[in-house]
Protein backbone atom coordinates (compact mmCIF):
# COMPACT_ATOMS: atom_id res chain seq x y z
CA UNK A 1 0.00 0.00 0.00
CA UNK A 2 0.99 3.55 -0.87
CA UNK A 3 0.36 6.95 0.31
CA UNK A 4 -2.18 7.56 -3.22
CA UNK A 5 -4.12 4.83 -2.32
CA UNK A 6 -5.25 6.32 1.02
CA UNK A 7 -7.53 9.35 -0.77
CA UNK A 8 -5.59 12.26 -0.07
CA UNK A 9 -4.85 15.21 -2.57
CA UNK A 10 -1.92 15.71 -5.16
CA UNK A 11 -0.61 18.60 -3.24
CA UNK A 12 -0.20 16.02 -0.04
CA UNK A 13 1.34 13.08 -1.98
CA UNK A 14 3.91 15.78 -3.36
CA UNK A 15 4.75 16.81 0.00
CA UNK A 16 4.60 14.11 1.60
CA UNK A 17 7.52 12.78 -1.29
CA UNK A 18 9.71 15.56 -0.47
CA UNK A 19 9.49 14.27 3.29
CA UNK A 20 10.87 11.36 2.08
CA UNK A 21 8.64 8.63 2.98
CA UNK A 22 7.83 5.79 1.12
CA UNK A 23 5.16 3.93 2.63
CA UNK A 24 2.36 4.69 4.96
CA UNK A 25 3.26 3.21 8.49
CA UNK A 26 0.32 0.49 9.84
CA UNK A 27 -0.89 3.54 11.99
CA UNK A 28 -1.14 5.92 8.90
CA UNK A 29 -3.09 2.94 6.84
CA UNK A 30 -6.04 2.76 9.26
CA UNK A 31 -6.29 6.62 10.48
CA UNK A 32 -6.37 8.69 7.50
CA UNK A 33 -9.14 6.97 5.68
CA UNK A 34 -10.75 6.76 8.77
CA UNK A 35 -10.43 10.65 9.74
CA UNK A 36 -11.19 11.46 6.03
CA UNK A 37 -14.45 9.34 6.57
CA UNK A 38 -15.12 11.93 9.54
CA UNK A 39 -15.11 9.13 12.50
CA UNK A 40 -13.87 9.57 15.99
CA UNK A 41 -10.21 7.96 16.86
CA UNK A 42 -8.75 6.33 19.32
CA UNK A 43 -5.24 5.39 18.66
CA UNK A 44 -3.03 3.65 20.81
CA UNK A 45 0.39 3.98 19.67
CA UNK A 46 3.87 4.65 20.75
CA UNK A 47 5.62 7.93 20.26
CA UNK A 48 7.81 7.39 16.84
CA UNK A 49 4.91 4.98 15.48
CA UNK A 50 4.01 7.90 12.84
CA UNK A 51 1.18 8.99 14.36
CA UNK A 52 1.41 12.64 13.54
CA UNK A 53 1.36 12.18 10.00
CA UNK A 54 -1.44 9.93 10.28
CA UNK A 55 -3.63 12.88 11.79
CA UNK A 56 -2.02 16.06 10.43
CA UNK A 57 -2.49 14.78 6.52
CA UNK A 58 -6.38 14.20 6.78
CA UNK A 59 -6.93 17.75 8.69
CA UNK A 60 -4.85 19.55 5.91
CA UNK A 61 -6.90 18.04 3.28
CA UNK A 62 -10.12 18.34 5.32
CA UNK A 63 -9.30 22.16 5.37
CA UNK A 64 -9.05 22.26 1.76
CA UNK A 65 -12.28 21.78 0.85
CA UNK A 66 -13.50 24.50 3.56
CA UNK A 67 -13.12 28.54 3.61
CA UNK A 68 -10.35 29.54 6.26
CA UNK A 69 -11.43 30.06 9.50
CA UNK A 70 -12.60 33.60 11.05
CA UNK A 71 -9.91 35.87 13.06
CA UNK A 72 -8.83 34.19 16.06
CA UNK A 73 -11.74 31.08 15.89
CA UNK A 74 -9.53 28.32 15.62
CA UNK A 75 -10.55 24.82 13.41
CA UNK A 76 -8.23 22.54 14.39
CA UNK A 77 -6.91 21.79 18.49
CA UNK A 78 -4.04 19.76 19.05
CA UNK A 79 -2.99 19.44 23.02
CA UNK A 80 0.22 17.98 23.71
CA UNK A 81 2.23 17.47 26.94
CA UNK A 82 5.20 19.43 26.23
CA UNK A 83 6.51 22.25 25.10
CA UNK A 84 8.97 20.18 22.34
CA UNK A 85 6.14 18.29 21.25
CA UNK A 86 3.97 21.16 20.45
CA UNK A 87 6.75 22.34 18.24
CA UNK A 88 7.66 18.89 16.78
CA UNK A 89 3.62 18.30 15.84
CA UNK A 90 3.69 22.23 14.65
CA UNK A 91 6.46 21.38 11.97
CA UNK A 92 4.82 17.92 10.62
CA UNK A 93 1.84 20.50 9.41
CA UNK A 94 3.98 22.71 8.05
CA UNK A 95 5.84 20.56 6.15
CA UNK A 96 3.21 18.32 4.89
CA UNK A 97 1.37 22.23 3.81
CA UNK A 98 3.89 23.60 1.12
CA UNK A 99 1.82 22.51 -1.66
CA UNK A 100 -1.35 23.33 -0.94
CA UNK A 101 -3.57 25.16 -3.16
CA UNK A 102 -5.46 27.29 0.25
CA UNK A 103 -2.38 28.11 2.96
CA UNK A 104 -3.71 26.60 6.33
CA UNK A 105 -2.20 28.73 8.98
CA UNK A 106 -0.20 26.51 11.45
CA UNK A 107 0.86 27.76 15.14
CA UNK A 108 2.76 25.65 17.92
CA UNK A 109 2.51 27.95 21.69
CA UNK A 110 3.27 27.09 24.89
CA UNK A 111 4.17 28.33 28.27
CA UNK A 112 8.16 29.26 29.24
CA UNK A 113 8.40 31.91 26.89
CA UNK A 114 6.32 35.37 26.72
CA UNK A 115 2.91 35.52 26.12
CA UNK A 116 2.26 38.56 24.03
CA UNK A 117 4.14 37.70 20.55
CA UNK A 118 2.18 34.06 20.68
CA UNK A 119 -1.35 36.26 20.89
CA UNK A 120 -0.10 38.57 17.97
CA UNK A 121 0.92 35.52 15.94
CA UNK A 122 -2.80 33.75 16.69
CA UNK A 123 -4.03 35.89 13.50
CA UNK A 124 -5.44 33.89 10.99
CA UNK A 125 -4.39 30.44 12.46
CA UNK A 126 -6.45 27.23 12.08
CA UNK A 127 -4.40 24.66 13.36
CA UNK A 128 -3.23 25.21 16.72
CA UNK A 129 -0.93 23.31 18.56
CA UNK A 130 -0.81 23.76 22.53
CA UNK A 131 0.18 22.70 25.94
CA UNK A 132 -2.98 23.00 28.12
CA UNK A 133 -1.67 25.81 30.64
CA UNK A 134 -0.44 27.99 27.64
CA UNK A 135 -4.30 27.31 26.02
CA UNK A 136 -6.43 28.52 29.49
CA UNK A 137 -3.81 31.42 29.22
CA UNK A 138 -4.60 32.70 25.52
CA UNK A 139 -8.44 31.98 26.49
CA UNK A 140 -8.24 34.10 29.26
CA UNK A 141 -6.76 36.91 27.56
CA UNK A 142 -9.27 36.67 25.02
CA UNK A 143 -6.47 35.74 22.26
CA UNK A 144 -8.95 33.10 20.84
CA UNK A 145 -12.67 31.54 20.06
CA UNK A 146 -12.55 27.84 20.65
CA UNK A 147 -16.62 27.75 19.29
CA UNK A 148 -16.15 27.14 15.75
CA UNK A 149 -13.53 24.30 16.14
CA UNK A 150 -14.20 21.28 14.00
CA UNK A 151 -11.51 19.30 15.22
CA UNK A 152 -9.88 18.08 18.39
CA UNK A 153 -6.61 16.14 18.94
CA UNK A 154 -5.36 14.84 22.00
CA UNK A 155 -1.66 13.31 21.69
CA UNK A 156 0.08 11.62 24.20
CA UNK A 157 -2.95 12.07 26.54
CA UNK A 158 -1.49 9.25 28.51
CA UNK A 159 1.05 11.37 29.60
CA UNK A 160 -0.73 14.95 29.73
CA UNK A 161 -2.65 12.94 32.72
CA UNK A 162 0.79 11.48 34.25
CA UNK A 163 1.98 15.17 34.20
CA UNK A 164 -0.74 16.32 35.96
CA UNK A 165 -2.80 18.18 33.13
CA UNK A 166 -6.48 16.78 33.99
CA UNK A 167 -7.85 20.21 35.65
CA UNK A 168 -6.94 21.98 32.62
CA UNK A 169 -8.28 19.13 30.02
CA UNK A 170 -11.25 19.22 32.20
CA UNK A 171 -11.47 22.83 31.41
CA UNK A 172 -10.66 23.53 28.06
CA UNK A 173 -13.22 20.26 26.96
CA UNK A 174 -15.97 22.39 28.86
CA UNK A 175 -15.34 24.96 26.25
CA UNK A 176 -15.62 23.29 23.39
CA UNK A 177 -18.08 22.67 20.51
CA UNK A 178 -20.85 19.71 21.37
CA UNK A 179 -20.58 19.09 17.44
CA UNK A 180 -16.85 18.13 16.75
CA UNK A 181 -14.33 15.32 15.58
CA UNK A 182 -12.20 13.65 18.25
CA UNK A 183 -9.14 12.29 18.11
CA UNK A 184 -7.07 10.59 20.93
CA UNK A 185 -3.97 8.59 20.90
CA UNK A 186 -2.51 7.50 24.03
CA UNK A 187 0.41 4.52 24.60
CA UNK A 188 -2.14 3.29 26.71
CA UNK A 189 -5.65 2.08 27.14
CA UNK A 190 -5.58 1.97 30.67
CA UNK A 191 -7.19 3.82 34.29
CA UNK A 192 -8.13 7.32 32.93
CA UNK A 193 -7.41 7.22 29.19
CA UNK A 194 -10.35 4.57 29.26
CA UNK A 195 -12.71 7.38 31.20
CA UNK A 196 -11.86 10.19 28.93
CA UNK A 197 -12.14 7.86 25.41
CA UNK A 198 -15.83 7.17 27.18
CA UNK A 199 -16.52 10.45 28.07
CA UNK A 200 -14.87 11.99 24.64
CA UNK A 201 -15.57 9.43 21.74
CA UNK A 202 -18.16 8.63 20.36
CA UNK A 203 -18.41 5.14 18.12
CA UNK A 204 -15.11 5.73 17.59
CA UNK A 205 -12.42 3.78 14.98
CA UNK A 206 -9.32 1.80 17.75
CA UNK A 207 -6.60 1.56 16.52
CA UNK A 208 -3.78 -0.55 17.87
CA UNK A 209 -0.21 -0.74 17.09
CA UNK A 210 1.39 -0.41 19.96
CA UNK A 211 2.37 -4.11 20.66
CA UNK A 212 3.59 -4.60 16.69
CA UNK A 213 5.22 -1.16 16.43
CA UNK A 214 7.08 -1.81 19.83
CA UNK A 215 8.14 -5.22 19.01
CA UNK A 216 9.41 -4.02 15.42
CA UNK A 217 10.91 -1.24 16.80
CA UNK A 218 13.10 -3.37 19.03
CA UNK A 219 14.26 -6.13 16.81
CA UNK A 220 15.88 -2.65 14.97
CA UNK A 221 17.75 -1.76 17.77
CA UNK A 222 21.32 -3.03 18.53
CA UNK A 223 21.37 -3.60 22.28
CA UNK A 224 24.34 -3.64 24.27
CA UNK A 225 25.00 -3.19 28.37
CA UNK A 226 28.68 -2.82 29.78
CA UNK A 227 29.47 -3.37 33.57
CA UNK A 228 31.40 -0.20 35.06
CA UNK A 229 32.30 1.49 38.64
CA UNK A 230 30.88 4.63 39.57
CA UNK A 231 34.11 5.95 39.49
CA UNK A 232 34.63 5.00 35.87
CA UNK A 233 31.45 6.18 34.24
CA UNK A 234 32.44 9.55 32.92
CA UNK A 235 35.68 8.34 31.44
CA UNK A 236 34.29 5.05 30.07
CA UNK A 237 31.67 7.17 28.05
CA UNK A 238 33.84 9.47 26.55
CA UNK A 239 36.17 6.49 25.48
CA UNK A 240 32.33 5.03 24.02
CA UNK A 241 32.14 8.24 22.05
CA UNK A 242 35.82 8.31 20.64
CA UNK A 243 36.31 5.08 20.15
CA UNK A 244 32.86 4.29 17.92
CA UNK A 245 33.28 8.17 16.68
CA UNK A 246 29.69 9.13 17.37
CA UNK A 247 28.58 11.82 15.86
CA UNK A 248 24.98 12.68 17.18
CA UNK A 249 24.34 10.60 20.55
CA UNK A 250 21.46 11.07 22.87
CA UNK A 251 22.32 10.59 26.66
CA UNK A 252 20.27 9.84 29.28
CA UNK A 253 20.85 10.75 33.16
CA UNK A 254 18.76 10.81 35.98
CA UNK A 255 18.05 14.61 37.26
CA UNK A 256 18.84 18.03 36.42
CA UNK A 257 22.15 18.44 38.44
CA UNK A 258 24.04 14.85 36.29
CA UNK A 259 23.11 16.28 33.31
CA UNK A 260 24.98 19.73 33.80
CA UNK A 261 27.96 17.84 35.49
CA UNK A 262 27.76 15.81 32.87
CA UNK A 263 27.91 18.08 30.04
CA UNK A 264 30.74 20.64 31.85
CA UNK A 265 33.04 16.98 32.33
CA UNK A 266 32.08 16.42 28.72
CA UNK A 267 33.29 20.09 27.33
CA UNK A 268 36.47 19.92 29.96
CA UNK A 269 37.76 16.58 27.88
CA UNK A 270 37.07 18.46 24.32
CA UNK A 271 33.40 16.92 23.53
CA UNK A 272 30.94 18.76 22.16
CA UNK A 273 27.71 18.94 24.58
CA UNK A 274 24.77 20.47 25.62
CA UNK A 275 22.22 19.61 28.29
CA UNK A 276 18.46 19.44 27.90
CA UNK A 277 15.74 19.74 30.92
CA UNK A 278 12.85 21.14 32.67
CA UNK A 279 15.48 23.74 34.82
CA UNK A 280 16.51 25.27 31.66
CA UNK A 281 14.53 28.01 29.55
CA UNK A 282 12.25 27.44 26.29
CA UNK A 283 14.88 29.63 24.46
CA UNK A 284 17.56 27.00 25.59
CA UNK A 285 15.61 24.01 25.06
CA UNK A 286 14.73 24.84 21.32
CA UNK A 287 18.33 25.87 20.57
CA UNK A 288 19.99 22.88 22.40
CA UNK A 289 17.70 20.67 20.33
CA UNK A 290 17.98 22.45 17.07
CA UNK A 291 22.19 22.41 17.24
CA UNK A 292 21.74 18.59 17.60
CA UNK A 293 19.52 17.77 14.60
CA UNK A 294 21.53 19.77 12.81
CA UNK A 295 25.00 18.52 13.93
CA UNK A 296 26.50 21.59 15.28
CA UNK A 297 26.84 19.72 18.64
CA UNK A 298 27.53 16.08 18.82
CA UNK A 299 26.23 15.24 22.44
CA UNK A 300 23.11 16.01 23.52
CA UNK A 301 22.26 14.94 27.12
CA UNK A 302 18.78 14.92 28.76
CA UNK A 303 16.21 13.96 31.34
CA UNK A 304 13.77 12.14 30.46
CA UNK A 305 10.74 15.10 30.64
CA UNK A 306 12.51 17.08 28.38
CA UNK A 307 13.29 13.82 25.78
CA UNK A 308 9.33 13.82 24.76
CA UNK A 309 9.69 16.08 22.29
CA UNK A 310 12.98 14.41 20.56
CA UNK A 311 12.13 12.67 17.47
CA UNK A 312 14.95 12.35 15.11
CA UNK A 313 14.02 10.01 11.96
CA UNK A 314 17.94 8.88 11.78
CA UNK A 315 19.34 9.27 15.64
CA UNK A 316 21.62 6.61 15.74
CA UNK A 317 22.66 6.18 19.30
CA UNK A 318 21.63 6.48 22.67
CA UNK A 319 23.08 6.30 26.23
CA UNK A 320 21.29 5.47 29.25
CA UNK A 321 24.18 6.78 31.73
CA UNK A 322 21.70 6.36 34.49
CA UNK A 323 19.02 3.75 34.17
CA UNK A 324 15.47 5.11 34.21
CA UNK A 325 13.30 3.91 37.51
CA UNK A 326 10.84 1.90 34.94
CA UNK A 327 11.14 -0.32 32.41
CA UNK A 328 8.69 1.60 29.86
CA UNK A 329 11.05 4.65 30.25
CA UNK A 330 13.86 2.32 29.46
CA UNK A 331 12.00 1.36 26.24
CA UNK A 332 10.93 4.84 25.59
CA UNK A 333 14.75 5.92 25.76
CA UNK A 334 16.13 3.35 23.46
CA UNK A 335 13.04 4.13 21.10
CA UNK A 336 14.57 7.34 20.01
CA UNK A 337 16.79 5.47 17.83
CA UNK A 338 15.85 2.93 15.38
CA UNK A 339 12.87 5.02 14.22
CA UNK A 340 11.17 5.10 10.72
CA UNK A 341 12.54 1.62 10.05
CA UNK A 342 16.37 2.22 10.15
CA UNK A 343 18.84 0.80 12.37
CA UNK A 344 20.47 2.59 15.54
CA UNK A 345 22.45 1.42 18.69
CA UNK A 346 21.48 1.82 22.56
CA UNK A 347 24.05 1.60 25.41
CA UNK A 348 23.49 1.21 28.67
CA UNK A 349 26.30 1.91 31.40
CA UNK A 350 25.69 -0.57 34.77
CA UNK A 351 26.90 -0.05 37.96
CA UNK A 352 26.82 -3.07 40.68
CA UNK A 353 24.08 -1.03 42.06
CA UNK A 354 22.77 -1.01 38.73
CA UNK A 355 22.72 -5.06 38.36
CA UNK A 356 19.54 -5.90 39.91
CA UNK A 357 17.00 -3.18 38.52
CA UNK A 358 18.39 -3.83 35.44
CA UNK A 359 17.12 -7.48 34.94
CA UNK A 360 13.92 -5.84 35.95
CA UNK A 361 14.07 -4.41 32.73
CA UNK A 362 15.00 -6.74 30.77
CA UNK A 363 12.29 -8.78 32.26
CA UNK A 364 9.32 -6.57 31.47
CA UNK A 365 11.03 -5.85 27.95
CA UNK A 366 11.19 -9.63 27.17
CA UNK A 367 14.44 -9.07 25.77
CA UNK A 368 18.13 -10.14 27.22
CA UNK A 369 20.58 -7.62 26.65
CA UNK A 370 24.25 -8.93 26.91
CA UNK A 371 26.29 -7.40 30.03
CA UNK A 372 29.60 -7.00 28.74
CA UNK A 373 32.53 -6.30 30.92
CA UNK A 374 34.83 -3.10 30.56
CA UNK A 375 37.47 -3.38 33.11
CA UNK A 376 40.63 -4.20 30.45
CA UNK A 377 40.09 -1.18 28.94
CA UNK A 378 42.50 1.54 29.85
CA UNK A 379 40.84 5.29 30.57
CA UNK A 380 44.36 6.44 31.37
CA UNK A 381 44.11 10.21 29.79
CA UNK A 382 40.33 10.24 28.23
């Protein structure tokens, strides 16, 4: 199956060519028809499964067909978790609108940064992408109508709940249009996703990938696990870096204060870094993330709040310096490489303390990763 076969418009195939895919992904076969057809989602799917695609394509040609929306009454909602996502999901529209015949205005805001040039920019957008806080905040300024939208997305809303978003869902879903399309994707089907599809959908298409897309995802990435002291771990992963010359690597630590030390230790033995998390400002954020997709720094390390929005089609390696506290965080890590069907390389540094927790993981992944030792190789001067 090809992208022509699933209904949408010249101008859309044409794009979505110049993206460079190929082939619809399984979620993109089963949602755009479906969203074309007008039906209520509910997705479950993994973050990397192509999901964005799979709902930004059918609203772009949806809008087509339609005059553009009135001043400041929005058509199209998307509410995401994070500030990253928002602009990740902001620049699939974009990109998949350079062809079209009517332009559909595309905006990505979100709280960290001032208020006042997102309200200016609101003019004549009809897809808006937003964190929930940032939403209420235009709302209550007056910035924007939500009663003409047509369309509501809610990504990752497995994760806007673990974050603590529900009071402002709870909120902005008050506000909205009786007479709309809903669409949800979650990684999950469980505890309050299961209320809100209930409360949201109705006779809604499922859609499940998760369990395929996971399992695909895996067999894709090369696994590997070396045993090392405390007091080795910074020198062992430079001597990583060096010695397999990588040249974009995402690293993963535990907290705020190992990824700074982290990065300064990195910088002090001549490798490029910078550090990524919730202590550090939008500005920062965007143009740590932006220097690493375009190669200007080789190193970026991050928590694992601020990795949501990280979605590079070719990353190929990651670090887990520290291991995460659960194994679906471990899998969510090592997902950021092998993505989009290529290959990519996940290493994982384990203390003694690490030992135990980390056949946990390897438990709940159903997969053995190899524990390789490291103590014959000599860090004298890395």
């Amino acid at each position: 199956m090809d992208f022509s076969s699933l209904g949408l418009s010249v101008p859309l195939l044409k794009a979505i060519k110049e993206q460079g895919y190929d082939q619809p992904f399984p979620i993109q076969q089963e949602t755009i028809p479906a969203i074309l057809a007008g039906s209520d989602i509910m997705g479950i799917a993994q973050t990397g499964s192509g999901k964005t695609a799979g709902f930004a394509l059918p609203i772009l040609q949806q809008f087509q067909k339609k005059q553009a929306a009135k001043n400041r009454f929005i058509k199209a909602l998307v509410l995401v978790p994070t500030r990253e996502l928002a602009l990740q999901v902001a620049e699939v529209f974009l990109g998949f609108s350079t062809h079209l015949t009517r332009r559909v205005k595309t905006l990505a805001v979100f709280g960290g940064v001032s208020i006042n040039p997102q309200m200016m920019a609101l003019s004549g957008t009809e897809v808006l992408v937003a964190t929930p806080g940032r939403l209420l905040d235009l709302i209550d300024n007056n910035a924007l109508q939500l009663s003409e939208l047509e369309v509501l997305v809610l990504d990752e809303a497995d994760k806007m709940l673990n974050l603590g978003f529900e009071e402002e869902m709870n909120r902005i879903l008050s506000l909205l249009p009786k007479k709309r399309q809903n669409l949800l994707f979650s990684a999950t089907l469980a505890g309050d996703i299961q209320a809100i599809k209930e409360r949201l959908l109705h006779d809604p298409v499922v859609i499940s990938v998760e369990e395929k897309q996971e399992e695909t995802q895996l067999a894709l990435i090369k696994q590997a696990a070396y045993r090392v002291s405390a007091e080795r771990k910074g020198p062992f992963l430079r001597y990583l870096i060096k010695q397999k010359d990588m040249q974009q690597v995402l690293i993963f630590v535990s907290s705020v204060r190992s990824a700074d030390n982290l990065v300064a230790k990195l910088k002090k033995n001549g490798v490029e870094a910078m550090a990524m998390h919730g202590d550090k400002s939008q500005g920062a954020r965007t143009e740590a993330l932006r220097r690493f997709k375009t190669g200007k720094v080789r190193v970026l390390v991050a928590t694992d709040l601020a990795s949501r929005g990280i979605d590079i089609q070719f990353l190929p390696f990651v670090i887990n310096y520290d291991l995460p506290r659960s194994p679906k965080d471990y899998v969510h890590r090592i997902g950021r490489t092998g993505r989009a069907g290529a290959t990519g390389e996940a290493i994982s540094l384990i203390t003694p303390a690490d030992e135990h927790h980390f056949k946990i993981i390897q438990k709940k992944m159903g997969k053995r990763v190899e524990l390789l030792g490291s103590d014959e190789v000599d860090l004298q001067g890395i």
